[in-house]
PDB file of N, CA and C in Angstrom:
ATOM      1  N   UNK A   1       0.836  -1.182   0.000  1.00  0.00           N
ATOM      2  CA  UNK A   1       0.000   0.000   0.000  1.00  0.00           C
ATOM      3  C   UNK A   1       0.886   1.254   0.000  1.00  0.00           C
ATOM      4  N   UNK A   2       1.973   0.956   1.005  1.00  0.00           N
ATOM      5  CA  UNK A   2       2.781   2.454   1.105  1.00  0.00           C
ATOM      6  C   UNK A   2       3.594   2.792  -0.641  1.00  0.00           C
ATOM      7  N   UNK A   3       4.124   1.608  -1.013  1.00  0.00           N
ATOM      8  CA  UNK A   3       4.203   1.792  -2.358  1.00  0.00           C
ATOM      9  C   UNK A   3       3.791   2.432  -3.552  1.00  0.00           C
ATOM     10  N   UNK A   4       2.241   1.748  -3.135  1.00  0.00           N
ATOM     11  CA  UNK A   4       1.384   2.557  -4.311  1.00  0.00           C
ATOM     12  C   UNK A   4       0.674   3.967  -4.038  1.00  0.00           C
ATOM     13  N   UNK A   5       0.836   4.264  -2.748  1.00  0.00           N
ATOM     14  CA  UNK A   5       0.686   5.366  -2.443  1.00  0.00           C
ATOM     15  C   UNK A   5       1.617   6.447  -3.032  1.00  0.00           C
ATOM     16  N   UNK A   6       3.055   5.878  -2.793  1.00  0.00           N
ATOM     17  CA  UNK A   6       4.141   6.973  -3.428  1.00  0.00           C
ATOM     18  C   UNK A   6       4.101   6.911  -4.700  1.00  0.00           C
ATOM     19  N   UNK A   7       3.984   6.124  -5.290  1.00  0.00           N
ATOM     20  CA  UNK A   7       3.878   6.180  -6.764  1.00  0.00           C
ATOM     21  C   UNK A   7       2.710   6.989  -7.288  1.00  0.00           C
ATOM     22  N   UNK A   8       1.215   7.189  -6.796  1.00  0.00           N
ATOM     23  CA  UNK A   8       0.619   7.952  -7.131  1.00  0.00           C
ATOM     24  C   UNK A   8       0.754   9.460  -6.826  1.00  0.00           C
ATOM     25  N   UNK A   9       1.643   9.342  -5.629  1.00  0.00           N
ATOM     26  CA  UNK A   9       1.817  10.926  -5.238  1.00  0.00           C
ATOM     27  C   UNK A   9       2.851  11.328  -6.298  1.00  0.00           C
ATOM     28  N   UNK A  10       3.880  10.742  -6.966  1.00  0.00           N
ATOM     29  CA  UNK A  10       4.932  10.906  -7.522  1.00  0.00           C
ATOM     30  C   UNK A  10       4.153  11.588  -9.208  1.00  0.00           C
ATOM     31  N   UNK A  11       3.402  10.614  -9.581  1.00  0.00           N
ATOM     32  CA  UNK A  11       2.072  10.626 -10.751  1.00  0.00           C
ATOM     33  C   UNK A  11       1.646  11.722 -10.856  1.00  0.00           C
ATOM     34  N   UNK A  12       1.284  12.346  -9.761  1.00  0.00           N
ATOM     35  CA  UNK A  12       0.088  12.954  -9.662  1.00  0.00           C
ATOM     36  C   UNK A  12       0.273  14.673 -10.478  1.00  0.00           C
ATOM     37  N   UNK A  13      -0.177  15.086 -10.340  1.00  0.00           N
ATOM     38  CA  UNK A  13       0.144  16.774 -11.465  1.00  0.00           C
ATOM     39  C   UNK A  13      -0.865  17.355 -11.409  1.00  0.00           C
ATOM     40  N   UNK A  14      -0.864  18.189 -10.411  1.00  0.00           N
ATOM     41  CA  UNK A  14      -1.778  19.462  -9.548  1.00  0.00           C
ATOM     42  C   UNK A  14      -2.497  20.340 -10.772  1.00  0.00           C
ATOM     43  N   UNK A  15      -3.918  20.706 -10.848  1.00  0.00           N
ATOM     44  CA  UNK A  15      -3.985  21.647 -11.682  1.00  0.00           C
ATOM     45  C   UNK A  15      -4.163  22.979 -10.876  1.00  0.00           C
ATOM     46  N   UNK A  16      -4.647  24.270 -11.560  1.00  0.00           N
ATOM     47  CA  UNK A  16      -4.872  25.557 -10.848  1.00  0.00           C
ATOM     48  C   UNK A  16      -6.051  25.384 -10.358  1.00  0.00           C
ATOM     49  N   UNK A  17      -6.914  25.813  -9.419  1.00  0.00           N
ATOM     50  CA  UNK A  17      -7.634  25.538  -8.506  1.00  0.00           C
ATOM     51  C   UNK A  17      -8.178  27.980  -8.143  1.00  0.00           C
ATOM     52  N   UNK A  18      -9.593  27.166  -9.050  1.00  0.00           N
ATOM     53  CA  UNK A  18     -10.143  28.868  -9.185  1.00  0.00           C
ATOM     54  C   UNK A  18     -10.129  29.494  -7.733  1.00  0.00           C
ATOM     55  N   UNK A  19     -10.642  29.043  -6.824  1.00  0.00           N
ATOM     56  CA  UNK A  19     -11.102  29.180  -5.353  1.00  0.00           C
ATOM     57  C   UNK A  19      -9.903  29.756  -4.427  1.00  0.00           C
ATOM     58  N   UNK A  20     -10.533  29.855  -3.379  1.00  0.00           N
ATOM     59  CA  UNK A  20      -9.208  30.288  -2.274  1.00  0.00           C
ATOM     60  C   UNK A  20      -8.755  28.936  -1.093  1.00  0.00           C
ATOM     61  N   UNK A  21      -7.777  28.800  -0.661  1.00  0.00           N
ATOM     62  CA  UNK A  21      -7.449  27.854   0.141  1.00  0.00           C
ATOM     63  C   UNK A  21      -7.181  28.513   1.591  1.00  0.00           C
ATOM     64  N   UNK A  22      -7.748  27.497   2.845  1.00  0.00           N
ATOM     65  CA  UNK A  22      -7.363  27.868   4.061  1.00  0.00           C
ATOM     66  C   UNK A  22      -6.613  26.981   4.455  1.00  0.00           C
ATOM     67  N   UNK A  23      -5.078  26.874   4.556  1.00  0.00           N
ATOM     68  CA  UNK A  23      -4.249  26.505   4.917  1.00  0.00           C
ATOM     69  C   UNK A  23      -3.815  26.524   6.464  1.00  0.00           C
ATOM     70  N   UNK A  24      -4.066  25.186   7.387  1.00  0.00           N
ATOM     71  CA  UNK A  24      -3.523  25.096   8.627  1.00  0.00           C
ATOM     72  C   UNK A  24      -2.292  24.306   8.564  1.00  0.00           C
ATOM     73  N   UNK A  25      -1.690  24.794   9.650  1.00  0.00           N
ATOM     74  CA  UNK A  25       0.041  23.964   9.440  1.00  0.00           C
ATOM     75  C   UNK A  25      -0.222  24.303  11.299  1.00  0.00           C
ATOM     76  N   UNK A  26       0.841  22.555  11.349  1.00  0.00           N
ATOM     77  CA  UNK A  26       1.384  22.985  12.974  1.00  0.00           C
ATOM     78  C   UNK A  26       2.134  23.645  12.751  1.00  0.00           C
ATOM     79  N   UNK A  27       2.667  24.286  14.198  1.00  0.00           N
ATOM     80  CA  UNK A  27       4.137  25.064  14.347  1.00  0.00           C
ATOM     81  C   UNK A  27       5.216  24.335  13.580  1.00  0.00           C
ATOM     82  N   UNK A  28       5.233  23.348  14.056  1.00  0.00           N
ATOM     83  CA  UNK A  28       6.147  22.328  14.231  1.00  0.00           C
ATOM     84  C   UNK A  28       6.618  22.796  12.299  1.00  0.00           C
ATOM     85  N   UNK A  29       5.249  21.873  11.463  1.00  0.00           N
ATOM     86  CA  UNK A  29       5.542  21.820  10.150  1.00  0.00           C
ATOM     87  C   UNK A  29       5.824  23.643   9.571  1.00  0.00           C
ATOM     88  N   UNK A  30       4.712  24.378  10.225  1.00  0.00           N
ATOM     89  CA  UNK A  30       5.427  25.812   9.633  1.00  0.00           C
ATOM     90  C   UNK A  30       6.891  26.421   9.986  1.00  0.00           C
ATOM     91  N   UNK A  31       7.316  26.386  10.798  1.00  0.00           N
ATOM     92  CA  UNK A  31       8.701  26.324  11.120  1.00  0.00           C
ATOM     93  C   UNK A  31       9.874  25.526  10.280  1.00  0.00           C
ATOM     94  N   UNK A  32       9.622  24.526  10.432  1.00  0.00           N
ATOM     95  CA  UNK A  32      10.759  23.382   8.980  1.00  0.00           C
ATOM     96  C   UNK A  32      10.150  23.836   7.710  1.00  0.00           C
ATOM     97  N   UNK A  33       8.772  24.139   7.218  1.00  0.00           N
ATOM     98  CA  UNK A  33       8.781  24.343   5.773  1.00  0.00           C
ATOM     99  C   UNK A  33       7.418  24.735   5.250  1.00  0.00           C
ATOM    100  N   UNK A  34       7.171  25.705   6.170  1.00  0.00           N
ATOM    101  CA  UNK A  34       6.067  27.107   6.426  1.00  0.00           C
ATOM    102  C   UNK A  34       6.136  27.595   4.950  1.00  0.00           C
ATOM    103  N   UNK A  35       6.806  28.583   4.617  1.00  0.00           N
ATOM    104  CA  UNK A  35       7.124  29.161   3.806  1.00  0.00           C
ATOM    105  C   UNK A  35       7.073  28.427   2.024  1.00  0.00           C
ATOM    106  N   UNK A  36       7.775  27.385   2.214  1.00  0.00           N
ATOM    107  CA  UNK A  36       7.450  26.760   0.879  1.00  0.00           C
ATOM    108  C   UNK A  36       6.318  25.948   0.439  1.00  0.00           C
ATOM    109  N   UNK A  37       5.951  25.913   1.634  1.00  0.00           N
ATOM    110  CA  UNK A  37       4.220  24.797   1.824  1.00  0.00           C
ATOM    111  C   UNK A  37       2.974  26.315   0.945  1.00  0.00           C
ATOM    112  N   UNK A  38       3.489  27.202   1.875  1.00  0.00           N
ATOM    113  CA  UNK A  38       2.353  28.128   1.782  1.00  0.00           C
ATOM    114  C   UNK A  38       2.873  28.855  -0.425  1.00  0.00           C
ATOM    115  N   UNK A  39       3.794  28.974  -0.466  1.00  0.00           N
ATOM    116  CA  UNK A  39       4.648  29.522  -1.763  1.00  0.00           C
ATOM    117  C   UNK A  39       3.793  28.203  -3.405  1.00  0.00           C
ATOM    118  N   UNK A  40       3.647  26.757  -2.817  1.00  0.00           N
ATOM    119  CA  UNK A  40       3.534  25.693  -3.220  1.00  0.00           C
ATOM    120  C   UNK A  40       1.670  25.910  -3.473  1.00  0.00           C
ATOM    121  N   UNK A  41       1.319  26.275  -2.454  1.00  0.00           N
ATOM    122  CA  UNK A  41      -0.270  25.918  -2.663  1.00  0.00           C
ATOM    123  C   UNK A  41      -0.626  27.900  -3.441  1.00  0.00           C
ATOM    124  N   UNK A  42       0.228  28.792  -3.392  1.00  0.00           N
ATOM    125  CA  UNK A  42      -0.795  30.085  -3.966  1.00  0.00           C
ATOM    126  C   UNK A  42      -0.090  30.017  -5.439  1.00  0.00           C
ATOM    127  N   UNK A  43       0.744  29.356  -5.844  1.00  0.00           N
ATOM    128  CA  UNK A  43       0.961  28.634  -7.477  1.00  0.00           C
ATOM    129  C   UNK A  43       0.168  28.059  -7.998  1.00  0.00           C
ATOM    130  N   UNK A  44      -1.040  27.224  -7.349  1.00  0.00           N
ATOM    131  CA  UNK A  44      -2.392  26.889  -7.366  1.00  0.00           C
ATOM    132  C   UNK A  44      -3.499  26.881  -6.885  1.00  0.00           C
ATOM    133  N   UNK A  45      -3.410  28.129  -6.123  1.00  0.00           N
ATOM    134  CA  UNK A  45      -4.990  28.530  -5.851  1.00  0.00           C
ATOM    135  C   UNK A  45      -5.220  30.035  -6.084  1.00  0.00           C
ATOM    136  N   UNK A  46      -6.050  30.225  -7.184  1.00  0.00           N
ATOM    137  CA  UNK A  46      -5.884  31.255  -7.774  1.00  0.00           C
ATOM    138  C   UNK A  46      -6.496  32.299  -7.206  1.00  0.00           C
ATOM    139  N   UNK A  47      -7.009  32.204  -6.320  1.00  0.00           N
ATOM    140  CA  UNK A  47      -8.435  32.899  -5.086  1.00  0.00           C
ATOM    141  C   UNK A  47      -7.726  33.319  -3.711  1.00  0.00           C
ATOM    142  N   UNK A  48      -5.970  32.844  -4.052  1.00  0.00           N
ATOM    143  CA  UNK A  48      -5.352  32.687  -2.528  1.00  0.00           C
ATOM    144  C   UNK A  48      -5.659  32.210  -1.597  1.00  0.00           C
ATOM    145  N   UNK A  49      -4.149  32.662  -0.578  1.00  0.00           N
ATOM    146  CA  UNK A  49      -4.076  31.258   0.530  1.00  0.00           C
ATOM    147  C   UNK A  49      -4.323  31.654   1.849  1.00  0.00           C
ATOM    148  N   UNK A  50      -4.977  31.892   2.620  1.00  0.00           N
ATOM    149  CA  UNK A  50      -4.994  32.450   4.311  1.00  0.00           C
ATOM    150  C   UNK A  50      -4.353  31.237   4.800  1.00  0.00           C
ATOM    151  N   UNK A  51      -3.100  31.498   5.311  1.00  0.00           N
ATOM    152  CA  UNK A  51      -2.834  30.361   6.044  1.00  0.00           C
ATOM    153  C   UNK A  51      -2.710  30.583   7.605  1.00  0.00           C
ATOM    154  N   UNK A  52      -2.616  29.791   8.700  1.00  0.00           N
ATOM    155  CA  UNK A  52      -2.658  30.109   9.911  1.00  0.00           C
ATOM    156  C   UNK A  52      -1.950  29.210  10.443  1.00  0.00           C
ATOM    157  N   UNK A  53      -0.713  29.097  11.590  1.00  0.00           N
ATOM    158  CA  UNK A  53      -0.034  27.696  12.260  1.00  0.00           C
ATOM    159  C   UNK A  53      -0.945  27.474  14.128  1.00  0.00           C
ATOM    160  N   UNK A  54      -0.822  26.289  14.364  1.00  0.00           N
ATOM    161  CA  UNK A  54      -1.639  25.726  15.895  1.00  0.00           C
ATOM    162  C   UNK A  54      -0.594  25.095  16.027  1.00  0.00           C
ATOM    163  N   UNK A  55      -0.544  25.700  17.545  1.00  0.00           N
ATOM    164  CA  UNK A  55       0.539  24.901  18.232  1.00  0.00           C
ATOM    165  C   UNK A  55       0.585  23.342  18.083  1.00  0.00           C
ATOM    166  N   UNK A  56       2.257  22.936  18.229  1.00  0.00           N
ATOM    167  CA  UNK A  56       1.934  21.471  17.998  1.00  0.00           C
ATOM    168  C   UNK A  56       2.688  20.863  17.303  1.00  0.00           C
ATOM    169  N   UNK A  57       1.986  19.353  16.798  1.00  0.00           N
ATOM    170  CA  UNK A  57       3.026  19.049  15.347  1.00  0.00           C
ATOM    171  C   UNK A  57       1.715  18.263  14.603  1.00  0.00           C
ATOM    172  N   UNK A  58       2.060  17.994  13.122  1.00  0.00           N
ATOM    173  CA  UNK A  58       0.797  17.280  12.081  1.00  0.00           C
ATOM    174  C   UNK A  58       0.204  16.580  13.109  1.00  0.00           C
ATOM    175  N   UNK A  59       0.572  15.518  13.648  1.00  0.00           N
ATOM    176  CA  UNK A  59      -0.210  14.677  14.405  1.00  0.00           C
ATOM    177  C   UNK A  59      -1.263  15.160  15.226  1.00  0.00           C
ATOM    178  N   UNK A  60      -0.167  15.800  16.285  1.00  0.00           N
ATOM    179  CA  UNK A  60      -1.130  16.706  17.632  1.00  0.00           C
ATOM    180  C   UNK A  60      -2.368  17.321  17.530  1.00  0.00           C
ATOM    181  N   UNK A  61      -2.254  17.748  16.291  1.00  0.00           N
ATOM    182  CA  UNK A  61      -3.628  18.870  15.905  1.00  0.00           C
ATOM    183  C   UNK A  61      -4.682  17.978  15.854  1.00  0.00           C
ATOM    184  N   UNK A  62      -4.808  16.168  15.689  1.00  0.00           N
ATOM    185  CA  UNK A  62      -5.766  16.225  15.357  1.00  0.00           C
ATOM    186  C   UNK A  62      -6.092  14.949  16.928  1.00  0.00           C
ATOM    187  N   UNK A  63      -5.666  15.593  17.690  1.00  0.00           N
ATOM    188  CA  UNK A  63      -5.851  14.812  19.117  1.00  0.00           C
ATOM    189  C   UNK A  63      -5.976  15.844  20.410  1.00  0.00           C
ATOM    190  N   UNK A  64      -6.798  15.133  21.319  1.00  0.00           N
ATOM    191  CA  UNK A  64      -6.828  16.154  22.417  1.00  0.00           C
ATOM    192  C   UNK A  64      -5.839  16.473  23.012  1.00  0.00           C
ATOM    193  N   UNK A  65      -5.629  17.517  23.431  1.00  0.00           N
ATOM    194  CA  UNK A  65      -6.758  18.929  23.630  1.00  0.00           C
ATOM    195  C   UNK A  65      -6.516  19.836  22.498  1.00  0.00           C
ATOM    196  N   UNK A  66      -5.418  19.549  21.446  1.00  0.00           N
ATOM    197  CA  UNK A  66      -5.798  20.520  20.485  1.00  0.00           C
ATOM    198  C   UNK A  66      -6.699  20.517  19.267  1.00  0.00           C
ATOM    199  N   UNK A  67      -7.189  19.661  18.931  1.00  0.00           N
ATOM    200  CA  UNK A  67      -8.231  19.058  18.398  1.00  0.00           C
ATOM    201  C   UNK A  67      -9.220  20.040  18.189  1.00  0.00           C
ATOM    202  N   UNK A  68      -9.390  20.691  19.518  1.00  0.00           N
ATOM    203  CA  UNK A  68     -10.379  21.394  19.834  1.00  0.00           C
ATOM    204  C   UNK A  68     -10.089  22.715  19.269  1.00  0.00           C
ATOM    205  N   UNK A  69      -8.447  23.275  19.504  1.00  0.00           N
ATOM    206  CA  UNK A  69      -8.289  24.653  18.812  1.00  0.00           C
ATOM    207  C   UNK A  69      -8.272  24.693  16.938  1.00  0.00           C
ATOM    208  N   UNK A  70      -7.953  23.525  16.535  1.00  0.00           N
ATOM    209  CA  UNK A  70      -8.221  23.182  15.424  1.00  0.00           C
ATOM    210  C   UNK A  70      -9.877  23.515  14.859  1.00  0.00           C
ATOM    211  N   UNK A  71     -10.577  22.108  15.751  1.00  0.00           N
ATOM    212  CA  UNK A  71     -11.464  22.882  14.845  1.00  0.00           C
ATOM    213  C   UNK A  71     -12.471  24.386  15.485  1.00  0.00           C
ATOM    214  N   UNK A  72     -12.179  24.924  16.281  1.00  0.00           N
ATOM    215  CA  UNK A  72     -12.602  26.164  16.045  1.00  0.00           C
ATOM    216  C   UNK A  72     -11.954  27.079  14.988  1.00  0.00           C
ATOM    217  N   UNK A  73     -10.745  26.936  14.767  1.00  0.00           N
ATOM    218  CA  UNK A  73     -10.052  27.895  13.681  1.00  0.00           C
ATOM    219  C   UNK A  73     -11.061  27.292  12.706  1.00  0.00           C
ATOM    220  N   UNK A  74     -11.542  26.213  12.307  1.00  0.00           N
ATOM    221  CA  UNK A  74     -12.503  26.059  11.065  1.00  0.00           C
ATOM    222  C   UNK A  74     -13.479  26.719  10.867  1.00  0.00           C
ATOM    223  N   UNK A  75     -13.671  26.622  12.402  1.00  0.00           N
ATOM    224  CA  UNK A  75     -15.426  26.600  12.309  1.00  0.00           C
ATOM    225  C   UNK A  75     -15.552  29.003  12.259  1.00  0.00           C
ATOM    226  N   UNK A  76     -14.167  29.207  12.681  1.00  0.00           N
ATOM    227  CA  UNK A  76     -14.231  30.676  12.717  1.00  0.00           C
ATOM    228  C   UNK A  76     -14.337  31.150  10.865  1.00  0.00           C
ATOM    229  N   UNK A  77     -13.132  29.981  10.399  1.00  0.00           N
ATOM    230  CA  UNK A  77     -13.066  30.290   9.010  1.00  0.00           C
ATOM    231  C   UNK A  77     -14.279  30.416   8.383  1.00  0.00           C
ATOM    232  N   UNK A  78     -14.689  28.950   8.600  1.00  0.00           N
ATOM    233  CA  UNK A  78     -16.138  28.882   7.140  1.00  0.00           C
ATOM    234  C   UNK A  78     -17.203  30.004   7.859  1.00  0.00           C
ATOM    235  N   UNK A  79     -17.382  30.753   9.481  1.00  0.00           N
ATOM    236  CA  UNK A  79     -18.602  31.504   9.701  1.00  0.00           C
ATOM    237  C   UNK A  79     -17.973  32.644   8.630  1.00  0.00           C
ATOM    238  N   UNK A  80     -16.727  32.910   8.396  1.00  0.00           N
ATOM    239  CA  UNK A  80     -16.238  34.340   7.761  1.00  0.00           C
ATOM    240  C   UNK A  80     -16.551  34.538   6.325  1.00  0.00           C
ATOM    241  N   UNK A  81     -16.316  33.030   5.994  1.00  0.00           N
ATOM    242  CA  UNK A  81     -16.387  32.949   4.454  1.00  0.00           C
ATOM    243  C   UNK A  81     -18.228  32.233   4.336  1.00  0.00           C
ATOM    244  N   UNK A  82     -19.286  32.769   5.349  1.00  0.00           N
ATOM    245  CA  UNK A  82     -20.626  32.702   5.458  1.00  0.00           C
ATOM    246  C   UNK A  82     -21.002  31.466   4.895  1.00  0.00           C
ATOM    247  N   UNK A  83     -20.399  30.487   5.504  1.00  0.00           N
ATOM    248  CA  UNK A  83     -20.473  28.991   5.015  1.00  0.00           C
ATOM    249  C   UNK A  83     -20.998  28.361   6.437  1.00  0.00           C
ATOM    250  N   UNK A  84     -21.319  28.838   7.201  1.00  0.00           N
ATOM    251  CA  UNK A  84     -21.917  28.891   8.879  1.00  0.00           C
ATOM    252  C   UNK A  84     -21.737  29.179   9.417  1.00  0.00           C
ATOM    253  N   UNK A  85     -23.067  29.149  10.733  1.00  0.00           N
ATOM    254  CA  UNK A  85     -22.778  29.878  11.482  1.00  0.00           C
ATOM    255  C   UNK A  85     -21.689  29.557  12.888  1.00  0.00           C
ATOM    256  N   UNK A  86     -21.453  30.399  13.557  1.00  0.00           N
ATOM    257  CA  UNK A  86     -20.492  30.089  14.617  1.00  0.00           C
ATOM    258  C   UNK A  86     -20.606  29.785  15.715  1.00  0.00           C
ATOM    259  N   UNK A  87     -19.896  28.565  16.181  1.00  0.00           N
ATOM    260  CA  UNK A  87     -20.564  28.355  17.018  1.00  0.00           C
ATOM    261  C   UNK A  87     -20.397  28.846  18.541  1.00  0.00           C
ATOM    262  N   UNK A  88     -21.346  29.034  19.410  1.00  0.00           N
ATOM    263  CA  UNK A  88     -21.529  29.391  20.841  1.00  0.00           C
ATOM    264  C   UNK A  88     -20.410  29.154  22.131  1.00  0.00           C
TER     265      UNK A  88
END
């Protein structure tokens, strides 16, 4: 599986993407490679990139207790971009 996984990522060939992207990164990953992550995705998103870092590392964000600051940064995003409302 891990195989064919890399081989499709290797395959694969991004197109431009009309819309805007909200980009979360841990610290951890914005710190080692912040800058080229964020440089990488507004080459294809033509609507631009808001990006934002949560303490932490890839993993952490998606386990307690930050889990929780995660998804409020979502849930702040989509009330902004009037995709819902926010919650209480």
């Amino acid at each position: 599986m891990f195989a064919a996984n890399l081989q499709a990522g290797r395959a694969y060939a991004p197109g431009a993407f009309a819309g805007g992207v909200t980009l979360v990164l841990s610290q951890q990953t914005g710190a080692a490679r912040g800058p080229e992550i964020v440089d990488g995705w507004r080459r294809l998103a033509v609507g631009g990139v808001a990006a934002s870092r949560l303490p932490g590392d890839h993993y952490s964000l998606l386990r307690q207790p930050r889990v929780e600051r995660l998804a409020a940064e979502l849930t702040a995003r989509l009330a902004a971009a009037g995709t819902v409302r926010a919650a209480r």
